[in-house]
C-alpha atoms as a PDB file:
ATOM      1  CA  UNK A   1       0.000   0.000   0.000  1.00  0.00           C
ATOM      2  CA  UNK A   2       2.325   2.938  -1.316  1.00  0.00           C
ATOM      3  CA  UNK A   3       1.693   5.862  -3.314  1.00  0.00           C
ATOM      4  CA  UNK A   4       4.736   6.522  -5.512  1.00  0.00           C
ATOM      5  CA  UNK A   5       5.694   9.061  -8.358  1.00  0.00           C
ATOM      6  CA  UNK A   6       7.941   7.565 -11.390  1.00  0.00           C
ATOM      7  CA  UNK A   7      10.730   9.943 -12.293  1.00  0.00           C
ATOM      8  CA  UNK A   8      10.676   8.961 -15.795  1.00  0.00           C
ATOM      9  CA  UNK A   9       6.801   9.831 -16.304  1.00  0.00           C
ATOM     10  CA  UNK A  10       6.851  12.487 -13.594  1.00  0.00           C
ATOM     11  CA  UNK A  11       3.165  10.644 -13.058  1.00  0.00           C
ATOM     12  CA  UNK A  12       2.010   8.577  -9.845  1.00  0.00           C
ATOM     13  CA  UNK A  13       1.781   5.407  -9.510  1.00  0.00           C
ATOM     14  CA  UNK A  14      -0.308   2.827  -6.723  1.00  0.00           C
ATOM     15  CA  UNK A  15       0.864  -0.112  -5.631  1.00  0.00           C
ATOM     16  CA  UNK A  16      -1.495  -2.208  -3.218  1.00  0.00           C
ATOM     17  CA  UNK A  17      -1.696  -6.032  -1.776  1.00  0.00           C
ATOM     18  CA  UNK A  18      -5.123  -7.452  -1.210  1.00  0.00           C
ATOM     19  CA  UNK A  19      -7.039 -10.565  -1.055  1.00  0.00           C
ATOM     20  CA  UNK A  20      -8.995 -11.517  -3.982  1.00  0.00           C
ATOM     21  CA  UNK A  21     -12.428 -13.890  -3.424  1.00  0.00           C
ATOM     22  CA  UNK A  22     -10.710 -17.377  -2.693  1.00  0.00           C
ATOM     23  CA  UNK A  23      -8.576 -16.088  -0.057  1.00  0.00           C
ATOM     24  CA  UNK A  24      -5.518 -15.712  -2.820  1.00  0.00           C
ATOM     25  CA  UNK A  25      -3.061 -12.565  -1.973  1.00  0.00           C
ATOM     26  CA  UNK A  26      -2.760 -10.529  -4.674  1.00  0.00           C
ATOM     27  CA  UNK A  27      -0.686  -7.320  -5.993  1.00  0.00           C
ATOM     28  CA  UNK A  28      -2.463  -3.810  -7.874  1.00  0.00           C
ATOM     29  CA  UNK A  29      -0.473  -1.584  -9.760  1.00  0.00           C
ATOM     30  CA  UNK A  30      -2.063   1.519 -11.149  1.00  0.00           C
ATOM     31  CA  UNK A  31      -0.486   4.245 -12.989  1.00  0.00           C
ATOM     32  CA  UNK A  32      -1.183   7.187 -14.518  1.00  0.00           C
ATOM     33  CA  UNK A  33      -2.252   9.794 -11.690  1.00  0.00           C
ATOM     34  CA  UNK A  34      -1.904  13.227 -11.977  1.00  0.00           C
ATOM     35  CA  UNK A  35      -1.584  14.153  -8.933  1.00  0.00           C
ATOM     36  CA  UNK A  36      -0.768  11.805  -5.048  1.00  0.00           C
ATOM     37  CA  UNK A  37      -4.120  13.193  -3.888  1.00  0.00           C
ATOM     38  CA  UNK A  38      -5.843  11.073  -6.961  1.00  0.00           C
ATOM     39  CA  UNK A  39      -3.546   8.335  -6.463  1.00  0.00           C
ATOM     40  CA  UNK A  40      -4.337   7.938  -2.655  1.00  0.00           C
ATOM     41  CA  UNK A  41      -8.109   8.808  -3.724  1.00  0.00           C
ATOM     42  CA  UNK A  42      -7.863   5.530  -6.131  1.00  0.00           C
ATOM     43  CA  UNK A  43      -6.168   3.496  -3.552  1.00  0.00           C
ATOM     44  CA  UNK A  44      -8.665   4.157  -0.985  1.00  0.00           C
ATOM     45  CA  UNK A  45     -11.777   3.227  -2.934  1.00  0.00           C
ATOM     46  CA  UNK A  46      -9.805   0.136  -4.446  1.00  0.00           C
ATOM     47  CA  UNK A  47      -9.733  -1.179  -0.973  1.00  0.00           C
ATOM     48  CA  UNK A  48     -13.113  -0.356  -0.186  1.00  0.00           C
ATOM     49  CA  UNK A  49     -14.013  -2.060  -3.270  1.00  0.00           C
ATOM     50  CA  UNK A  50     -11.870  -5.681  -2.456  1.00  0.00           C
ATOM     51  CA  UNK A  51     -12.696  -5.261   1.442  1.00  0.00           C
ATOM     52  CA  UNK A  52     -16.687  -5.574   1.082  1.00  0.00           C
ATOM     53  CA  UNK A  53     -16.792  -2.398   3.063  1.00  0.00           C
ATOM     54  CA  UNK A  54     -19.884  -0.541   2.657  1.00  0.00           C
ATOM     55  CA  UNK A  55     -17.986   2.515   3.446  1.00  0.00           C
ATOM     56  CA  UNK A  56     -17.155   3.185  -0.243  1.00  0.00           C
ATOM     57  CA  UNK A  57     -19.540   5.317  -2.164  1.00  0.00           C
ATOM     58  CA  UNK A  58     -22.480   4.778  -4.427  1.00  0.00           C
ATOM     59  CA  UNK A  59     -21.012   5.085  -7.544  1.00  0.00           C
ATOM     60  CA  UNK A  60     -18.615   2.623  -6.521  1.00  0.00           C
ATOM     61  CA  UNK A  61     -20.277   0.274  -5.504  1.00  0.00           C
ATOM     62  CA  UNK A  62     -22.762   0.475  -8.425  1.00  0.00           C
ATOM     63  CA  UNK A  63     -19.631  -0.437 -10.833  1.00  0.00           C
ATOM     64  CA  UNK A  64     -19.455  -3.983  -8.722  1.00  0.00           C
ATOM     65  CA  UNK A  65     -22.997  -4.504  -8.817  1.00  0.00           C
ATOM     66  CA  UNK A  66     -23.054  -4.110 -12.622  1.00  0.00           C
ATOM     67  CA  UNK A  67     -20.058  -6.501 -12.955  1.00  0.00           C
ATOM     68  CA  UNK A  68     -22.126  -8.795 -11.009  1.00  0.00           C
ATOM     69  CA  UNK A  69     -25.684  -8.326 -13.179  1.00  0.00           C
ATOM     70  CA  UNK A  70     -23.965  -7.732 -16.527  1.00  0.00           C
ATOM     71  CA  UNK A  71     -23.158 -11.847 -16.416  1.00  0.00           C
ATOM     72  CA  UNK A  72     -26.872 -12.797 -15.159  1.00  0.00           C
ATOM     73  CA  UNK A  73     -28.887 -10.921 -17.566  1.00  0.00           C
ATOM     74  CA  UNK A  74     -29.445 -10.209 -21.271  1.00  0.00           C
ATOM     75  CA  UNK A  75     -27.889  -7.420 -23.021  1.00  0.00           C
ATOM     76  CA  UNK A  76     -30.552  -5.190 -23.460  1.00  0.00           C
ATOM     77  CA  UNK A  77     -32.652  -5.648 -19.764  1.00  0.00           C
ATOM     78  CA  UNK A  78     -28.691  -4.345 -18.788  1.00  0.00           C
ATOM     79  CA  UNK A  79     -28.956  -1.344 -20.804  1.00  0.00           C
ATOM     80  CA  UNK A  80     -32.214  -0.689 -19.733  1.00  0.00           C
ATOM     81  CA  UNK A  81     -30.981  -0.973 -15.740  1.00  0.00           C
ATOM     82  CA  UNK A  82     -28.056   0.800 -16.530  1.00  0.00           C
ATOM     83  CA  UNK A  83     -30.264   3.295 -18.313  1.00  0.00           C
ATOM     84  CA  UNK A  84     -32.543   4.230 -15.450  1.00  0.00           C
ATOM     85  CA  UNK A  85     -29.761   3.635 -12.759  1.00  0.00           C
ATOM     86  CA  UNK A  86     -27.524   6.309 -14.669  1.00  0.00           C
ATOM     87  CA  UNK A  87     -29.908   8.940 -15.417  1.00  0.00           C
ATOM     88  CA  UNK A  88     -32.567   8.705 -12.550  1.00  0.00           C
ATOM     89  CA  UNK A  89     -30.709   6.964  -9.537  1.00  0.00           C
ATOM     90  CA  UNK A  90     -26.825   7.870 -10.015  1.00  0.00           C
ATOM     91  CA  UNK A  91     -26.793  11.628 -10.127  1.00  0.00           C
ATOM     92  CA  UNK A  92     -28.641  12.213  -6.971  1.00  0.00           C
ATOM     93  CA  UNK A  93     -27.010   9.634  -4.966  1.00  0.00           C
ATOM     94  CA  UNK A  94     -23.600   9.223  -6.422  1.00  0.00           C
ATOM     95  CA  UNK A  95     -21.046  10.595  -4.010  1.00  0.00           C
ATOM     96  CA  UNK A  96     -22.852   9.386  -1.261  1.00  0.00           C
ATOM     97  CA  UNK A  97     -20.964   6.884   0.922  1.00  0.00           C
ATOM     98  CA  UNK A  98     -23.517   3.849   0.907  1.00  0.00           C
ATOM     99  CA  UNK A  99     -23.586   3.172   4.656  1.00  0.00           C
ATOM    100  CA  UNK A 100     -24.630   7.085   5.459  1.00  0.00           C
ATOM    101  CA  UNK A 101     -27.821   6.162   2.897  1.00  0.00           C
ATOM    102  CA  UNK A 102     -30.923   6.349   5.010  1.00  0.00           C
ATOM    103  CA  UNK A 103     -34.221   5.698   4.418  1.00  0.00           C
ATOM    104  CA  UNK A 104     -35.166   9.406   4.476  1.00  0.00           C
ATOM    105  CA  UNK A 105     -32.522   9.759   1.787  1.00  0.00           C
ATOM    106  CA  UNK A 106     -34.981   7.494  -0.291  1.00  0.00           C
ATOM    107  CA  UNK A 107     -38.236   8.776   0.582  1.00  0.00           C
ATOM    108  CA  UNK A 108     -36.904  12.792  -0.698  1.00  0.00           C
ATOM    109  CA  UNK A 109     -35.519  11.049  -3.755  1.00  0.00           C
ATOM    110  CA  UNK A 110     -38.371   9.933  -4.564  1.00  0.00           C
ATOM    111  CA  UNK A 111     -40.122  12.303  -3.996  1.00  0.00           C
ATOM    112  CA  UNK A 112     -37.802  14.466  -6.370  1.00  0.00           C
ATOM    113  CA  UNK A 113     -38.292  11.508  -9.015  1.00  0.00           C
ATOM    114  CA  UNK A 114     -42.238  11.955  -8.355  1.00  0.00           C
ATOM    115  CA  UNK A 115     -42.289  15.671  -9.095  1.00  0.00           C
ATOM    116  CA  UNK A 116     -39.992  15.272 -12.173  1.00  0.00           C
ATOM    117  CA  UNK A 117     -42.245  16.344 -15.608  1.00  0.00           C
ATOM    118  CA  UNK A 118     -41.257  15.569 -19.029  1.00  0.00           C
ATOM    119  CA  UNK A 119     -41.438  18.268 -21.556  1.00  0.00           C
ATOM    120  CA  UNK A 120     -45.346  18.082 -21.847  1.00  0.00           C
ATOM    121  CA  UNK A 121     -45.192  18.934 -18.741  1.00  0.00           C
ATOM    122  CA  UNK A 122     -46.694  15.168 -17.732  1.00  0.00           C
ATOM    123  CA  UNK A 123     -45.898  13.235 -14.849  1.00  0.00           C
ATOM    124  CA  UNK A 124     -43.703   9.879 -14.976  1.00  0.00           C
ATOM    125  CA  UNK A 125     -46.594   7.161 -15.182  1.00  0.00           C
ATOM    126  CA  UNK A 126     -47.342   4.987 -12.159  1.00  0.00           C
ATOM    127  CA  UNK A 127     -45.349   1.819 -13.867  1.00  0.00           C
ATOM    128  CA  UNK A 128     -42.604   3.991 -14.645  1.00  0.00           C
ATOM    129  CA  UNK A 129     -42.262   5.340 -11.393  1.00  0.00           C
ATOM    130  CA  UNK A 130     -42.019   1.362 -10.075  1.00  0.00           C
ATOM    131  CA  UNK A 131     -39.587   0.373 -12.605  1.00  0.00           C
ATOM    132  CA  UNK A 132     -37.271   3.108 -11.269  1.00  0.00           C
ATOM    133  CA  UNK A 133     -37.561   1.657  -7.272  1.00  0.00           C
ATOM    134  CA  UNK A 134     -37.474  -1.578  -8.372  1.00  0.00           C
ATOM    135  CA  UNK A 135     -34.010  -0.633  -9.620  1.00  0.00           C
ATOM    136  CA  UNK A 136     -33.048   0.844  -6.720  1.00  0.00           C
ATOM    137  CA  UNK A 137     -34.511  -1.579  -4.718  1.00  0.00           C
ATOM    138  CA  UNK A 138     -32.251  -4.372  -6.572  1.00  0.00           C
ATOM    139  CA  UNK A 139     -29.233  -2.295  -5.717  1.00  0.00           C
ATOM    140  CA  UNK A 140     -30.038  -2.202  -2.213  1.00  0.00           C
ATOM    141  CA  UNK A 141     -31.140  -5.453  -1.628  1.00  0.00           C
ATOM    142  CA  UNK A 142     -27.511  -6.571  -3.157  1.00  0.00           C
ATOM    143  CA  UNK A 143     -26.163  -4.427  -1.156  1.00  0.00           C
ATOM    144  CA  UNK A 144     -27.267  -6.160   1.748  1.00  0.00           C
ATOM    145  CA  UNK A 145     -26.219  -9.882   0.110  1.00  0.00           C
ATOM    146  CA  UNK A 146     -22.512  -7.577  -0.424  1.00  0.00           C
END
């Protein structure tokens, strides 16, 4: 777990040991950062990620639970998740961490999603308005399984 720069790229680099799923210890290098702030940034989320820590944020943990669905379901039900997920879910609840989520959290999302109108001026319809909490929903409840 270092944070290094490389004097021939003038860039910086991670390097970090974890354990993978089957109790294997493994090595991560990443390179590339501008800056040791993003580097240590990166580090700290990577660890997050490969510690099943529910500390990490929302969009981070949303790329793990679409590495998980992408394999279970067809193509396009996946674009159509990642659809709603990216433009109704993810921007309001994105830098979040997801153990400081609370159930109030949901209820004034919601009730931002509910007072969304489309250019009409209409109202999401009722099974719209479901599809997007089931989504949610699914992300939670893996969450929980996580």
């Amino acid at each position: 777990m270092s944070v290094h720069k490389d004097k021939k790229t003038g860039k910086w680099f991670v390097s970090c040991r974890y354990d993978n799923w089957d109790g294997a210890r493994k090595q991560k290098v990443k390179r590339g950062f501008e800056t040791k702030r993003d580097a240590l940034s990166w580090e700290r989320e990577f660890l997050q990620i490969k510690s099943s820590n529910l500390d990490m944020t929302f969009g981070s943990f949303l790329n793990l639970y679409y590495e998980d669905r992408k394999t279970r379901i067809k193509k396009n039900t996946f674009f159509t998740k990642s659809h709603i997920i990216e433009n109704k879910i993810l921007p309001y609840f994105k830098d979040r961490k997801m153990s400081k989520i609370k159930a109030t959290d949901i209820i004034a999302w919601q009730n931002t999603i509910m007072a969304e109108r489309d250019a009409n001026g209409e109202p999401h319809s009722p099974s719209y308005l479901k599809t997007i909490h089931n989504q949610i929903s699914a992300i939670f409840n893996h969450a929980c399984n996580f």
